[in-house]
C-alpha atoms as a PDB file:
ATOM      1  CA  UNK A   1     -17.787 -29.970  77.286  1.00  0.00           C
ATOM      2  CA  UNK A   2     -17.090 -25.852  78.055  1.00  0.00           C
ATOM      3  CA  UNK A   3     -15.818 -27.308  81.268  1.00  0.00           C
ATOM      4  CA  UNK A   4     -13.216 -29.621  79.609  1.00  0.00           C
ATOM      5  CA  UNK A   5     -12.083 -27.267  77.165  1.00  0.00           C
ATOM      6  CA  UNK A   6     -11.402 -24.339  79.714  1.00  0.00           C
ATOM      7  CA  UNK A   7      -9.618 -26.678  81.892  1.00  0.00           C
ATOM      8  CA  UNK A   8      -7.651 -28.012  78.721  1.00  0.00           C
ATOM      9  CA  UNK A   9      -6.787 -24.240  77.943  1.00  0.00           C
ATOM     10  CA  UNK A  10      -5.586 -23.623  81.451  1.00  0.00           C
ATOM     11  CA  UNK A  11      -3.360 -26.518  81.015  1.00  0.00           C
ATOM     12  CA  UNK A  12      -2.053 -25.342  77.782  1.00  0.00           C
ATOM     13  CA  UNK A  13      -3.147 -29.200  76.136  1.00  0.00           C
ATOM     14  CA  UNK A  14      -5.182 -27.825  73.278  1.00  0.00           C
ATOM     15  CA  UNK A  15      -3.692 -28.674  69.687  1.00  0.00           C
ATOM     16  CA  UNK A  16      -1.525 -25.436  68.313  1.00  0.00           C
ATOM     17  CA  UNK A  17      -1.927 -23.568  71.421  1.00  0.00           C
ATOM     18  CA  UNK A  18       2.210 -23.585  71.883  1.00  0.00           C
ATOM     19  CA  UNK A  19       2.392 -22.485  68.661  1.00  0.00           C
ATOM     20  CA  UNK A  20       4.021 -19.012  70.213  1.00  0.00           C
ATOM     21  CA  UNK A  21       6.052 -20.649  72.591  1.00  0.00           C
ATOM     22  CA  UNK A  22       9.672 -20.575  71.903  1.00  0.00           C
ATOM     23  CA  UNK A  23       9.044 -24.267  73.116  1.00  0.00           C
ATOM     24  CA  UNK A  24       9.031 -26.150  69.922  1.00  0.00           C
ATOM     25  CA  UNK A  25       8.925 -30.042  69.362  1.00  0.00           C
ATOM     26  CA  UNK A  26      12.052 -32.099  68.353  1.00  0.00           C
ATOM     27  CA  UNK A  27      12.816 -32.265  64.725  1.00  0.00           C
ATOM     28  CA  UNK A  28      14.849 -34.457  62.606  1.00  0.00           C
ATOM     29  CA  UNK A  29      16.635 -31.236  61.354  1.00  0.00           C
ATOM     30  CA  UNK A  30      18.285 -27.939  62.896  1.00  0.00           C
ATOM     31  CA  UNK A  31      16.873 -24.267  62.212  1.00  0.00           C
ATOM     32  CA  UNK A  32      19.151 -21.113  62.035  1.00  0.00           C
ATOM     33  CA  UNK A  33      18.838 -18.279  64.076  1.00  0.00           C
ATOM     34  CA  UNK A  34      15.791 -16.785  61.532  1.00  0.00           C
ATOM     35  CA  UNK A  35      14.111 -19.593  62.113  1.00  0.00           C
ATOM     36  CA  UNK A  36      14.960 -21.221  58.146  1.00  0.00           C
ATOM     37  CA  UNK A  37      16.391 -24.732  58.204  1.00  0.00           C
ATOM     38  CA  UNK A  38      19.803 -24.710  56.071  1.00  0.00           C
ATOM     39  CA  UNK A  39      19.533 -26.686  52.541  1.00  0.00           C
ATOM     40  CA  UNK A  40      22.020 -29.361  53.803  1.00  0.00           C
ATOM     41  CA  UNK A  41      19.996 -30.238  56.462  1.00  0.00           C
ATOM     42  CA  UNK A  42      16.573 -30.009  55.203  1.00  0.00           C
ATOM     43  CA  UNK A  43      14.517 -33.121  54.439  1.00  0.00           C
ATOM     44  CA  UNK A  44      14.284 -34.413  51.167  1.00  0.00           C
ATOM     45  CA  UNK A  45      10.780 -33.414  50.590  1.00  0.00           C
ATOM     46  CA  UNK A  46      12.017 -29.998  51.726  1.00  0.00           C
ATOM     47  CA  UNK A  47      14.621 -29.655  48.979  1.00  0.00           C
ATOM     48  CA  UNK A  48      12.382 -31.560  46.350  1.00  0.00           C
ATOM     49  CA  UNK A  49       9.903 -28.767  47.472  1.00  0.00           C
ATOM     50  CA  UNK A  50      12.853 -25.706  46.865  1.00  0.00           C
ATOM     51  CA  UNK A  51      13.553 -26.915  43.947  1.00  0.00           C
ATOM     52  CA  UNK A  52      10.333 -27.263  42.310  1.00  0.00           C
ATOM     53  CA  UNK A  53       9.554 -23.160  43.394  1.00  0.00           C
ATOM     54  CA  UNK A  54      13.216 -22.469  41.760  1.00  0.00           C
ATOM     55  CA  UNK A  55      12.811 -24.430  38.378  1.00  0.00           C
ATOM     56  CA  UNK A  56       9.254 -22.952  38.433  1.00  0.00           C
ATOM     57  CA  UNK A  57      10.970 -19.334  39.161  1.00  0.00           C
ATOM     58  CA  UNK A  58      13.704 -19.746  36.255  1.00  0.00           C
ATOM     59  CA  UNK A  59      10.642 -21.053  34.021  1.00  0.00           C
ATOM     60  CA  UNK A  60       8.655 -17.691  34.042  1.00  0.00           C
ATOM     61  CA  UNK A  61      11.341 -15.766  34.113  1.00  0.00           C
ATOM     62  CA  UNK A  62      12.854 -17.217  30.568  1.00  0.00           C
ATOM     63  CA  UNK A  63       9.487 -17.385  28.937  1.00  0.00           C
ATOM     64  CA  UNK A  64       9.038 -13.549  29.742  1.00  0.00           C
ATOM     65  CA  UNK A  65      12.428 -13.098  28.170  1.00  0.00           C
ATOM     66  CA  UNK A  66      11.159 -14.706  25.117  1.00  0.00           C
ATOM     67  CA  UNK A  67       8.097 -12.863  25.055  1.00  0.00           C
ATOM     68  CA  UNK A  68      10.065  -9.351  24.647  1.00  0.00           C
ATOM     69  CA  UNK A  69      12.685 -10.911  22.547  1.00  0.00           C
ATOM     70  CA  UNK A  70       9.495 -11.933  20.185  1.00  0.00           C
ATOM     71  CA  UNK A  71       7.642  -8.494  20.540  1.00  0.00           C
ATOM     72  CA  UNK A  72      11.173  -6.980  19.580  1.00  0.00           C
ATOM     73  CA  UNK A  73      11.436  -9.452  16.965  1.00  0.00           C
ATOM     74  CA  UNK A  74      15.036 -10.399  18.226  1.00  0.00           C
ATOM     75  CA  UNK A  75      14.484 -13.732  18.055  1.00  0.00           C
ATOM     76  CA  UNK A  76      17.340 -16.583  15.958  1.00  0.00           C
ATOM     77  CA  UNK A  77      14.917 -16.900  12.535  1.00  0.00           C
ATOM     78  CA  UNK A  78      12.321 -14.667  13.444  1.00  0.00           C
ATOM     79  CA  UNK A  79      11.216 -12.196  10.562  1.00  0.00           C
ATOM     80  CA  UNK A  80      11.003  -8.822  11.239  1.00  0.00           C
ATOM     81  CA  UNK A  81       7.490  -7.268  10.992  1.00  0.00           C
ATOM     82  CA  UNK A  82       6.431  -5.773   7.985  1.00  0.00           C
ATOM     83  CA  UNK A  83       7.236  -1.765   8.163  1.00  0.00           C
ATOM     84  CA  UNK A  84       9.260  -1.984  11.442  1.00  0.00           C
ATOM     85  CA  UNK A  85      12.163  -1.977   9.234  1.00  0.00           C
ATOM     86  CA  UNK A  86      13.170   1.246   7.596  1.00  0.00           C
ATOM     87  CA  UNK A  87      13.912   1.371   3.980  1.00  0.00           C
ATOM     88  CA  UNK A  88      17.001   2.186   2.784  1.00  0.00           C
ATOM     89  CA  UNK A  89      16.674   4.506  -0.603  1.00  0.00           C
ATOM     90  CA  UNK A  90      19.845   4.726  -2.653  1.00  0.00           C
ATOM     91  CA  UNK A  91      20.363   8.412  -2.096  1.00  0.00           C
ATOM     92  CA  UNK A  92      20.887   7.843   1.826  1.00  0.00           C
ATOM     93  CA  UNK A  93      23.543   5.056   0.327  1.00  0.00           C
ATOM     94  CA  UNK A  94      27.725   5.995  -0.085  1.00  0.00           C
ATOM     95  CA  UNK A  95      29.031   5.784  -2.931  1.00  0.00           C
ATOM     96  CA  UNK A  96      30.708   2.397  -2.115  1.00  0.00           C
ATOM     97  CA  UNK A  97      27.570   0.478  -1.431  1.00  0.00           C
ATOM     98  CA  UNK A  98      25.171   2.462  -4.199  1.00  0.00           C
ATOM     99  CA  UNK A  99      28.609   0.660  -6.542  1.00  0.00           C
ATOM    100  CA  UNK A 100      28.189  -2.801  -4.654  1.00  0.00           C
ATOM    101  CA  UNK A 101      23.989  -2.337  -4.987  1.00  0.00           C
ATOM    102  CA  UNK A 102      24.423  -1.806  -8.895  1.00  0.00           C
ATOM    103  CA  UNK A 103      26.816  -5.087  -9.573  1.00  0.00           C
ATOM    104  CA  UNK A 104      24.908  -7.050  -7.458  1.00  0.00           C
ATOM    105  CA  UNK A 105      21.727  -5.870  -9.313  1.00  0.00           C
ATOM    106  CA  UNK A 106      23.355  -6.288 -12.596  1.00  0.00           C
ATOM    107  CA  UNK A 107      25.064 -10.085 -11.702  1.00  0.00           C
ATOM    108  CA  UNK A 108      21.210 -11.179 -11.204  1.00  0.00           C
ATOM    109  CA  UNK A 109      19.679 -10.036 -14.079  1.00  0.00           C
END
């Protein structure tokens, strides 16, 4: 069995030893000069594959956005957090909006 395998390794026959080799088997597809196959001529399972890793990409990437816009409280509806908000006291106020602040408190009652 040593025999056969050293004399298959001579030969160069053993599976994946041209893996190094700029010898490469025919493919249904052409490569670039990196060595990356261009999207219009990958195989369909290649771009169903691409795509997949992109939508899955664009996925974490918006639900990390989210997450700060939530921690910031920036969020369309979200309520602020109780005591993130400064208080406004009527002396930091101008004169036009301490005016508006009385009629409106007066119109409610």
């Amino acid at each position: 069995d040593r025999k056969k395998v050293s004399e298959m390794k001579e030969k160069g026959e053993l599976p994946g030893q041209n893996r190094g080799s700029k010898q490469r088997k025919a493919s249904n597809y052409a490569e670039d000069e990196d060595g990356l196959t261009p999207m219009h001529l990958a195989t369909p399972q290649q771009h169903a594959a691409a795509t997949a890793l992109q939508k899955r990409a664009r996925g974490m990437e918006a639900r990390k956005k989210v997450a700060q816009q939530r921690a910031a409280g920036e969020l369309p509806g979200q309520q602020p957090k109780r005591g993130s908000r400064k208080k406004s006291s009527v002396t930091e106020m101008s004169d036009e909006d301490r005016a508006a602040l009385i009629i409106q408190k007066r119109a409610k009652g």
